[in-house]
PDB file of N, CA and C in Angstrom:
ATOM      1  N   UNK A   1       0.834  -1.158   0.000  1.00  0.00           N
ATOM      2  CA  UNK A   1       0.000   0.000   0.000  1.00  0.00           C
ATOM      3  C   UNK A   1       0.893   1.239   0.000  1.00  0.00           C
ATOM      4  N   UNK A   2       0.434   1.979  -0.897  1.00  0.00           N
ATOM      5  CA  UNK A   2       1.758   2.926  -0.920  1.00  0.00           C
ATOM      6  C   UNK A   2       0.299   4.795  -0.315  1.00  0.00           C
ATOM      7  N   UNK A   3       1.131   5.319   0.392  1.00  0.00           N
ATOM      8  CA  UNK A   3       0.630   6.202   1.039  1.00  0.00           C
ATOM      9  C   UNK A   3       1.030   7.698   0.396  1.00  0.00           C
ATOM     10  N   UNK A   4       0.158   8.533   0.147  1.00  0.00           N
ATOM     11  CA  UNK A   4       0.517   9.728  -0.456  1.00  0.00           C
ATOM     12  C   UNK A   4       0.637  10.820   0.822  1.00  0.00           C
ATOM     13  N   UNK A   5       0.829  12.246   0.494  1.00  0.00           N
ATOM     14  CA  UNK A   5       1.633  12.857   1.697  1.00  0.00           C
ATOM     15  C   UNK A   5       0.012  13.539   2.117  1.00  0.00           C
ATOM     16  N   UNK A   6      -0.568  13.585   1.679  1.00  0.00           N
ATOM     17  CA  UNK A   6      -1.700  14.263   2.791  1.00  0.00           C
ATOM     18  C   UNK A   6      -1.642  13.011   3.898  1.00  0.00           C
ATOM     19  N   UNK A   7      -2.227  11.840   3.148  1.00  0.00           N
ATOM     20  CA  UNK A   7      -1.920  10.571   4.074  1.00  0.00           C
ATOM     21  C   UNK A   7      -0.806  10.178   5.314  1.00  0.00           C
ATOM     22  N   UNK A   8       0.222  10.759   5.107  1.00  0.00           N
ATOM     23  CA  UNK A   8       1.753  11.021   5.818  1.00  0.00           C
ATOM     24  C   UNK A   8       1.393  12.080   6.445  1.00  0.00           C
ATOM     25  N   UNK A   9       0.715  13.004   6.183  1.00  0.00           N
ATOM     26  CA  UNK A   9       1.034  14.230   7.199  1.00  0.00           C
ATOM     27  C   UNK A   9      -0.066  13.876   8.892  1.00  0.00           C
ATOM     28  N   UNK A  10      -0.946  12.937   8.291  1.00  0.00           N
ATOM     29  CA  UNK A  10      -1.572  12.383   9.374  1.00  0.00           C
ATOM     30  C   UNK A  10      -1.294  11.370  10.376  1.00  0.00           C
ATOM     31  N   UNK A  11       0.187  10.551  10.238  1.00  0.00           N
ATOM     32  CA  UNK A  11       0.686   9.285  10.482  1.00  0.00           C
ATOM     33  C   UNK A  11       1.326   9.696  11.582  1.00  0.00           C
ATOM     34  N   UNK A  12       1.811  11.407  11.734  1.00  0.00           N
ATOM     35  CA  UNK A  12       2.813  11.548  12.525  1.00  0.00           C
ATOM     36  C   UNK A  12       2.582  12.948  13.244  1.00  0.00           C
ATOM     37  N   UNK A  13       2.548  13.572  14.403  1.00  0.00           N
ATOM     38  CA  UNK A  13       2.375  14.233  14.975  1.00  0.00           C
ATOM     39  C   UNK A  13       3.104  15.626  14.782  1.00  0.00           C
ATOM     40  N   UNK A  14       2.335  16.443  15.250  1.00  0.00           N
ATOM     41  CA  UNK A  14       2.943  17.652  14.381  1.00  0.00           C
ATOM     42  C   UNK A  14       4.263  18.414  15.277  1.00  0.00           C
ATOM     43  N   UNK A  15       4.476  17.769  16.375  1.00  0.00           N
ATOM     44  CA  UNK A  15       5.540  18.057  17.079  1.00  0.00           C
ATOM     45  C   UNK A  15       6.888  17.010  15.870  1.00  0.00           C
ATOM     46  N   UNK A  16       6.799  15.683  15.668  1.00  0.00           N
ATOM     47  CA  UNK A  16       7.127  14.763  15.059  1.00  0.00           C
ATOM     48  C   UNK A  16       7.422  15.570  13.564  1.00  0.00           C
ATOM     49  N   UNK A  17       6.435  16.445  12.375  1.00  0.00           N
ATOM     50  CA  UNK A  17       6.673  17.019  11.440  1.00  0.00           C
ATOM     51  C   UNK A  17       7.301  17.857  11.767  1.00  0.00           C
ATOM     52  N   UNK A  18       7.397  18.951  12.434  1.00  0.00           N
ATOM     53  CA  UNK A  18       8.160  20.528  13.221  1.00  0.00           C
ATOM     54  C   UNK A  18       9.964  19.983  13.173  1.00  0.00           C
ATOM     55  N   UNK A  19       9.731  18.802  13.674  1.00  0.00           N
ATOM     56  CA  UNK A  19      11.339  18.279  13.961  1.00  0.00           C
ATOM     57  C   UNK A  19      11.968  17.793  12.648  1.00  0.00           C
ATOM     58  N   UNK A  20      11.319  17.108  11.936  1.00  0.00           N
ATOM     59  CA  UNK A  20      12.016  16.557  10.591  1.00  0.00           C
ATOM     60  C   UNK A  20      11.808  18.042   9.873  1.00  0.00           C
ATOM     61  N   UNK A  21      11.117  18.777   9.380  1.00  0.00           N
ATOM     62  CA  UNK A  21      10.503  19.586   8.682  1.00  0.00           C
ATOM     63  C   UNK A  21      12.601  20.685   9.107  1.00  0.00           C
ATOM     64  N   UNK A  22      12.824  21.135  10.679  1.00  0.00           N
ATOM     65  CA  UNK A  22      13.937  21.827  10.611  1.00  0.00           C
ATOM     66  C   UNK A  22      14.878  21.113  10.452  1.00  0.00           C
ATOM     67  N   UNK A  23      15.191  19.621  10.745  1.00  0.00           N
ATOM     68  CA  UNK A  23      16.181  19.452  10.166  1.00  0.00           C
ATOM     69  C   UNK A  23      16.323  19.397   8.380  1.00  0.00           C
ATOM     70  N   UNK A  24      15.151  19.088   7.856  1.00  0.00           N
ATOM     71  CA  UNK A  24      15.547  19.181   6.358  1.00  0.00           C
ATOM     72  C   UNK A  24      15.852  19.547   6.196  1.00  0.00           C
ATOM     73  N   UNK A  25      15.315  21.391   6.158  1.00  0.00           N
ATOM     74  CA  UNK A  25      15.628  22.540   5.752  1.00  0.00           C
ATOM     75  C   UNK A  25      16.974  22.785   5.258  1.00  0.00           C
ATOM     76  N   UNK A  26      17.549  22.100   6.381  1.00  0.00           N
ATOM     77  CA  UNK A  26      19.486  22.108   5.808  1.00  0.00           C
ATOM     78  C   UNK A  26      19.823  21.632   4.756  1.00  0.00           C
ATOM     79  N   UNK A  27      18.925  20.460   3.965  1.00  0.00           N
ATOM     80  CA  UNK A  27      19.526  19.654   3.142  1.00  0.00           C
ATOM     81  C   UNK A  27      18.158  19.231   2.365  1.00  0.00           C
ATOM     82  N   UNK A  28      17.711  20.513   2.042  1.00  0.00           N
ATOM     83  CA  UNK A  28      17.012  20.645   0.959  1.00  0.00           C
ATOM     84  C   UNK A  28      17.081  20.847  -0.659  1.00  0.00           C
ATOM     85  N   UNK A  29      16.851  19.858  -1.030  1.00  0.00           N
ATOM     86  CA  UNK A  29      17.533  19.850  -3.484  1.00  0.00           C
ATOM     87  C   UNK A  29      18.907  18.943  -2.945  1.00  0.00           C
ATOM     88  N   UNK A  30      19.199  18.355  -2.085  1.00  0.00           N
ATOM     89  CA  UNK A  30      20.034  17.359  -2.467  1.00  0.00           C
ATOM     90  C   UNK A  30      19.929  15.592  -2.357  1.00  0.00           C
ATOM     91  N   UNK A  31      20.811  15.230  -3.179  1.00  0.00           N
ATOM     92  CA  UNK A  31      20.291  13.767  -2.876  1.00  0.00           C
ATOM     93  C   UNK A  31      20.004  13.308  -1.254  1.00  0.00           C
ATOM     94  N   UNK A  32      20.746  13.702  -0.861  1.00  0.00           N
ATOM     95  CA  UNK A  32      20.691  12.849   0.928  1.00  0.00           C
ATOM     96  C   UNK A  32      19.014  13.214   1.478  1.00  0.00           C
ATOM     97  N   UNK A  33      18.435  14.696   0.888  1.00  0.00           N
ATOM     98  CA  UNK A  33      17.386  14.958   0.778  1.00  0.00           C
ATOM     99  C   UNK A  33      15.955  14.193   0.773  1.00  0.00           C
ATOM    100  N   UNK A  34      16.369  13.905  -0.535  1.00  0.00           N
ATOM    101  CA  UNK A  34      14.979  12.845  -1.319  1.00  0.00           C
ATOM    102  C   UNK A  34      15.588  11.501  -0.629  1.00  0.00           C
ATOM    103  N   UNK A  35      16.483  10.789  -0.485  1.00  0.00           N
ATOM    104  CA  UNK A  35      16.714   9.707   0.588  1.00  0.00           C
ATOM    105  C   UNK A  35      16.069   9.602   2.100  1.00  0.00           C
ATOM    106  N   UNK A  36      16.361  10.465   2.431  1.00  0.00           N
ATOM    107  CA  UNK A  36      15.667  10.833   3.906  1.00  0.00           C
ATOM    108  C   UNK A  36      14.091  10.975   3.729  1.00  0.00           C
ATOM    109  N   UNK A  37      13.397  11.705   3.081  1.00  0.00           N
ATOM    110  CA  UNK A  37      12.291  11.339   2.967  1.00  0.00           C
ATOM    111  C   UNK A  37      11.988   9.988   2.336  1.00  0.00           C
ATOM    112  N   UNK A  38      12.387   9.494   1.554  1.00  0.00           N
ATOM    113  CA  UNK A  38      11.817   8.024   1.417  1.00  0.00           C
ATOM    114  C   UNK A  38      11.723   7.218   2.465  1.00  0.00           C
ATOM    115  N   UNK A  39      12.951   7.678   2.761  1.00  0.00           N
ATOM    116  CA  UNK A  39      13.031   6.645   4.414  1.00  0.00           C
ATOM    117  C   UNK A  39      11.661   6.891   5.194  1.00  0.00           C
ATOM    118  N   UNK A  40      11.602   8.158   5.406  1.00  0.00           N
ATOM    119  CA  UNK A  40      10.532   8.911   6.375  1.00  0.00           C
ATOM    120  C   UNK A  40       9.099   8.158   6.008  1.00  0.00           C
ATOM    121  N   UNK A  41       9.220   8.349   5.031  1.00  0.00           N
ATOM    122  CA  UNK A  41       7.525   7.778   4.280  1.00  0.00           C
ATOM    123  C   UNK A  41       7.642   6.616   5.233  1.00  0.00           C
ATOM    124  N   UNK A  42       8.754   5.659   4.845  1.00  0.00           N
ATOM    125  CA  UNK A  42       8.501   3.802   5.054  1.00  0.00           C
ATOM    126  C   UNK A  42       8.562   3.904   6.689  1.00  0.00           C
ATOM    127  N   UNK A  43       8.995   4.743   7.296  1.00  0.00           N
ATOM    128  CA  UNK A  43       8.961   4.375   8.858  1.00  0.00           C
ATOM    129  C   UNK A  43       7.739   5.216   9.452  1.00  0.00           C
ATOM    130  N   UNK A  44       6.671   5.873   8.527  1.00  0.00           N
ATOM    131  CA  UNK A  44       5.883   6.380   8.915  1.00  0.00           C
ATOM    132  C   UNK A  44       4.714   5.565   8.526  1.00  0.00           C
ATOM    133  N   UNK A  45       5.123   4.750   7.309  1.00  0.00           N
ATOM    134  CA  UNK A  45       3.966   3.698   6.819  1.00  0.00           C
ATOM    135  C   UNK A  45       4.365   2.621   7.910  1.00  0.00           C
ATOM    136  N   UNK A  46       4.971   2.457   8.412  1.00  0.00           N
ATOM    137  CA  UNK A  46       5.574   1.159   9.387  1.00  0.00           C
ATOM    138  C   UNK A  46       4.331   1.221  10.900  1.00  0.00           C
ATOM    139  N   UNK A  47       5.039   2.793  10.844  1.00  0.00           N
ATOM    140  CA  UNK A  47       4.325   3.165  12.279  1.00  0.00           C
ATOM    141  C   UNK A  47       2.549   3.233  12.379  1.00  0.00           C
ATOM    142  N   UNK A  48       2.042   3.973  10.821  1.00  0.00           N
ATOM    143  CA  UNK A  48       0.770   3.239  11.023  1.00  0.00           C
ATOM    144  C   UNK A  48       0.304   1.641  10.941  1.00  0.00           C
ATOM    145  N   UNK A  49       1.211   0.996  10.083  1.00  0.00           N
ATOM    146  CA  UNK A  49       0.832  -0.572  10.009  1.00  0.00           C
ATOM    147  C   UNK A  49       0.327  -1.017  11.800  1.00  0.00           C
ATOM    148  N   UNK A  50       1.576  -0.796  11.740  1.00  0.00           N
ATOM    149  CA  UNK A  50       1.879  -1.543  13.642  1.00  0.00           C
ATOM    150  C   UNK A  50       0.994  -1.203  14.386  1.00  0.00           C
ATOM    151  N   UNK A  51       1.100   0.534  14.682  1.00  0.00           N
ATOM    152  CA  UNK A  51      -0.786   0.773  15.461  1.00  0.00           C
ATOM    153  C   UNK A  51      -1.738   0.635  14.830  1.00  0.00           C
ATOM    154  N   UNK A  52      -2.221  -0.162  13.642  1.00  0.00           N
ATOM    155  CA  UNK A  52      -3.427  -0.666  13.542  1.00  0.00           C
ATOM    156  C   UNK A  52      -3.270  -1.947  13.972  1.00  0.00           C
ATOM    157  N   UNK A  53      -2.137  -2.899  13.631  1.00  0.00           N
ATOM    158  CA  UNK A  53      -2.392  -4.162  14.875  1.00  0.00           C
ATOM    159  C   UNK A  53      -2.164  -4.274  16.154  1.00  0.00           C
ATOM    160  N   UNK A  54      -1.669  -2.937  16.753  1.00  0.00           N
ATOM    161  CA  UNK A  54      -2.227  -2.773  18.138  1.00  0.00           C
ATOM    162  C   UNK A  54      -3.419  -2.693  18.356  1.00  0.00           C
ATOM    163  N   UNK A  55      -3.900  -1.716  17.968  1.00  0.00           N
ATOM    164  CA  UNK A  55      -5.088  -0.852  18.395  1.00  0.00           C
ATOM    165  C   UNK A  55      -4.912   0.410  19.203  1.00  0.00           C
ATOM    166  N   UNK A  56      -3.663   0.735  19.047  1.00  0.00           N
ATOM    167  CA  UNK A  56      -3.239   2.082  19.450  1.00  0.00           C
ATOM    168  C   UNK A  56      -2.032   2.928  18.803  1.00  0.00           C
ATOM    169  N   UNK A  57      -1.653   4.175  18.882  1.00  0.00           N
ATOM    170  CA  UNK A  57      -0.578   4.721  18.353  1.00  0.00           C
ATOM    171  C   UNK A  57       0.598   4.436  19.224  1.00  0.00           C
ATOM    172  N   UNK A  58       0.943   3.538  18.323  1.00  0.00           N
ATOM    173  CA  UNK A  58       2.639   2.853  19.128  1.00  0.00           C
ATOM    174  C   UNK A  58       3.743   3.641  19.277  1.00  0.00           C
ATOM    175  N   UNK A  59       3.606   5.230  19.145  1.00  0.00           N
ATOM    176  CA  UNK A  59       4.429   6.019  18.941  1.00  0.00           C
ATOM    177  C   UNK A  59       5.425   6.233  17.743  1.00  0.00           C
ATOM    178  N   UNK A  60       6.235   6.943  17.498  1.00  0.00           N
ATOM    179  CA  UNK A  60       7.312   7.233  16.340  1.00  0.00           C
ATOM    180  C   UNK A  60       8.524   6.605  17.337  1.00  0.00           C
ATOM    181  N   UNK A  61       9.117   7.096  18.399  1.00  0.00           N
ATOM    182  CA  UNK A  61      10.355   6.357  18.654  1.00  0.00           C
ATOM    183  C   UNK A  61      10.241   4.839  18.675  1.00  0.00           C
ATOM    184  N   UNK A  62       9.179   3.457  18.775  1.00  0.00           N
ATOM    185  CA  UNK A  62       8.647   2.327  19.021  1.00  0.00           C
ATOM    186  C   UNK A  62       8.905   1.986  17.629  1.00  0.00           C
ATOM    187  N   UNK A  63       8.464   2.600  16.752  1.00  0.00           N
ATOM    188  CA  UNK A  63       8.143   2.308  15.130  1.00  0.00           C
ATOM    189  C   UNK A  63       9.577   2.804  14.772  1.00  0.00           C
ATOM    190  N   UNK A  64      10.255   3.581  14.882  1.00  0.00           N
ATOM    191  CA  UNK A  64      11.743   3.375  14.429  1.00  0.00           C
ATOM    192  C   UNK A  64      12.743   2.368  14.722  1.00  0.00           C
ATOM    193  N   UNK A  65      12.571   2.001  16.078  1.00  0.00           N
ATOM    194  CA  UNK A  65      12.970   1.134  16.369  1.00  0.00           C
ATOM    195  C   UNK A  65      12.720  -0.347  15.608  1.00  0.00           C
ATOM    196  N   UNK A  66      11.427  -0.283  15.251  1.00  0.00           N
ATOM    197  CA  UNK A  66      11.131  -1.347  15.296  1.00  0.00           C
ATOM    198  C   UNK A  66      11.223  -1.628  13.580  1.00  0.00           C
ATOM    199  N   UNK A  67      11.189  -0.699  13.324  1.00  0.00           N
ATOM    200  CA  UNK A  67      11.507  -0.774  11.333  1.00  0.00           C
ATOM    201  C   UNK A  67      13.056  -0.369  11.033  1.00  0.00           C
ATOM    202  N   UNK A  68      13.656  -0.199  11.942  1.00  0.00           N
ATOM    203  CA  UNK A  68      15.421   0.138  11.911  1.00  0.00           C
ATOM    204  C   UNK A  68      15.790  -2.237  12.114  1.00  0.00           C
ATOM    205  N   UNK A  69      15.101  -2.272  13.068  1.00  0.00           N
ATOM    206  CA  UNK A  69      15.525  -3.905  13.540  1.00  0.00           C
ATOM    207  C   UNK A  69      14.988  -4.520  12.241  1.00  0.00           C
ATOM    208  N   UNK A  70      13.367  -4.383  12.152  1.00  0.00           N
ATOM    209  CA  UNK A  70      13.169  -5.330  11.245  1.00  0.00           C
ATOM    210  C   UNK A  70      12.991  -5.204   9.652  1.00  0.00           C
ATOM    211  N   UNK A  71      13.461  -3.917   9.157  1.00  0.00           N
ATOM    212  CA  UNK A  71      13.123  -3.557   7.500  1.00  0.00           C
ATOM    213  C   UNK A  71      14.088  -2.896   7.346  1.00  0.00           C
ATOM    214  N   UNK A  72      15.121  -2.296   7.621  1.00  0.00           N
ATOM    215  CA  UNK A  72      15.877  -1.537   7.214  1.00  0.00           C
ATOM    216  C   UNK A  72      16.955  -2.331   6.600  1.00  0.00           C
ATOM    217  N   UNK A  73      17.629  -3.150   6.751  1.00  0.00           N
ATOM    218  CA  UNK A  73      18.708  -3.411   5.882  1.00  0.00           C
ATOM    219  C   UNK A  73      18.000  -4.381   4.573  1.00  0.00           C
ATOM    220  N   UNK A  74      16.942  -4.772   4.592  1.00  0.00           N
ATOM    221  CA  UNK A  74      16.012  -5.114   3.667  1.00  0.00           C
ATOM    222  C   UNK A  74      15.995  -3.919   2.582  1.00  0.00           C
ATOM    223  N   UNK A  75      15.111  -2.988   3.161  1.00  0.00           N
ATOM    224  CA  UNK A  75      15.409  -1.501   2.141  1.00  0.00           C
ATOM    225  C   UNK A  75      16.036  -1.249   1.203  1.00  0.00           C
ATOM    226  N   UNK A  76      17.207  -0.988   2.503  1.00  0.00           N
ATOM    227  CA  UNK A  76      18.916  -0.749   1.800  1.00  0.00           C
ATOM    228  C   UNK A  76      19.427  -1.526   0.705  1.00  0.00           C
ATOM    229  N   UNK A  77      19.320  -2.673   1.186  1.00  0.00           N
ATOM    230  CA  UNK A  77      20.101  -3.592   0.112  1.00  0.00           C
ATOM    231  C   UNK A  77      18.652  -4.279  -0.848  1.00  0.00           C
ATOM    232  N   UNK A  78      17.309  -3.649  -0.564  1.00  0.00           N
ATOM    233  CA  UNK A  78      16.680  -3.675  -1.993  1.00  0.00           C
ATOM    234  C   UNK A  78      16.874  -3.127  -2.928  1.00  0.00           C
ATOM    235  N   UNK A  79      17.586  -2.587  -2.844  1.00  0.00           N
ATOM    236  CA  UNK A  79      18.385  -1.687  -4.053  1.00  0.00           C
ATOM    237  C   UNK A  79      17.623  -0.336  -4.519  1.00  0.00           C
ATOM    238  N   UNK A  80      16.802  -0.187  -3.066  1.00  0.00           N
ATOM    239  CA  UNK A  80      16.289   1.616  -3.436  1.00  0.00           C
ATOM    240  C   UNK A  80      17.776   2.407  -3.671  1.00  0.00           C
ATOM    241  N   UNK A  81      17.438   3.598  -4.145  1.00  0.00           N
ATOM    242  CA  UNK A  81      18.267   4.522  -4.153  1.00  0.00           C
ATOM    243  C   UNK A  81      18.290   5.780  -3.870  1.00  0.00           C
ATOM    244  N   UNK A  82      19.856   5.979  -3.382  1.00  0.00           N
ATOM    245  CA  UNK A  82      20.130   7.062  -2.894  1.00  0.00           C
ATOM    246  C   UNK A  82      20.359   7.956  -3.898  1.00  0.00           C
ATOM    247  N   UNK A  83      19.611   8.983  -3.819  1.00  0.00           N
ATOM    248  CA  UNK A  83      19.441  10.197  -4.840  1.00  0.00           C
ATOM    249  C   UNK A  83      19.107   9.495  -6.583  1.00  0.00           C
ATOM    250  N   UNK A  84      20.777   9.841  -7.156  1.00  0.00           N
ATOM    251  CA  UNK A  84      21.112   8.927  -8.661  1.00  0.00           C
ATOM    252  C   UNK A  84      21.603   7.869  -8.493  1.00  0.00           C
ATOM    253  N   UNK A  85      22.386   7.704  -7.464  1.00  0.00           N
ATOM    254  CA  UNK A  85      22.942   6.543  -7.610  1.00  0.00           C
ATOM    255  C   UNK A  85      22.603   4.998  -6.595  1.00  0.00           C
ATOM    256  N   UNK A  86      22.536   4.400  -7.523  1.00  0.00           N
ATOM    257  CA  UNK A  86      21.922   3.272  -6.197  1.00  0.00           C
ATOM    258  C   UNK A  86      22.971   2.556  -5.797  1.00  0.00           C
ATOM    259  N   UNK A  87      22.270   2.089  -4.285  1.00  0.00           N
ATOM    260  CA  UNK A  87      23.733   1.396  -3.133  1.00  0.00           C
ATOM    261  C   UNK A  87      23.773  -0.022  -3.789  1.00  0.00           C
TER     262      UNK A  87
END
C-alpha cells in the first residue's frame, strides 16, 4: 500500500513534522534529501501498520525502532536509491 503525503502528514504528529521539517531545511535539493524522505515515508507507513495491529498509536520512537531492527537493511540492500545513484 503505498501512502501519499496528505496521508503522511496524518501518520505523525505535528511536534514529530516541526522536527524533521527543521532538520531538512538544511539539506534541501540534495540527494541525501529525497533519501531521507523516502526513508521517512517507510517508517511512517511502518508506524501506522503496527498501530493498527495494536489498536493504538505505538508512537514514532517504538516504530523506528522497530523498522530500523526489522526492515531496514532489507530496504537498503533492496536496491532503493540514494538520490542517482543506487547502493
Amino acid at each position: 500500500m503505498k501512502l501519499n503525503e496528505n496521508q503522511m502528514s496524518g501518520l505523525a504528529s505535528e511536534e514529530d513534522q516541526r522536527l524533521y521539517e527543521a532538520v531538512l531545511d538544511n539539506f534541501r535539493g540534495t540527494p541525501l534529501y529525497d533519501d531521507f524522505r523516502r526513508e521517512q515515508r517507510e517508517i511512517f507507513r511502518h508506524k501506522w501498520l503496527e498501530s493498527e495491529k495494536a489498536g493504538k498509536d505505538i508512537g514514532f520512537e517504538e516504530a523506528l525502532t522497530s523498522w530500523i531492527t526489522q526492515h531496514r537493511s532489507d530496504w537498503v540492500s533492496g536496491g532503493r536509491e540514494l538520490g542517482s545513484r543506487a547502493l
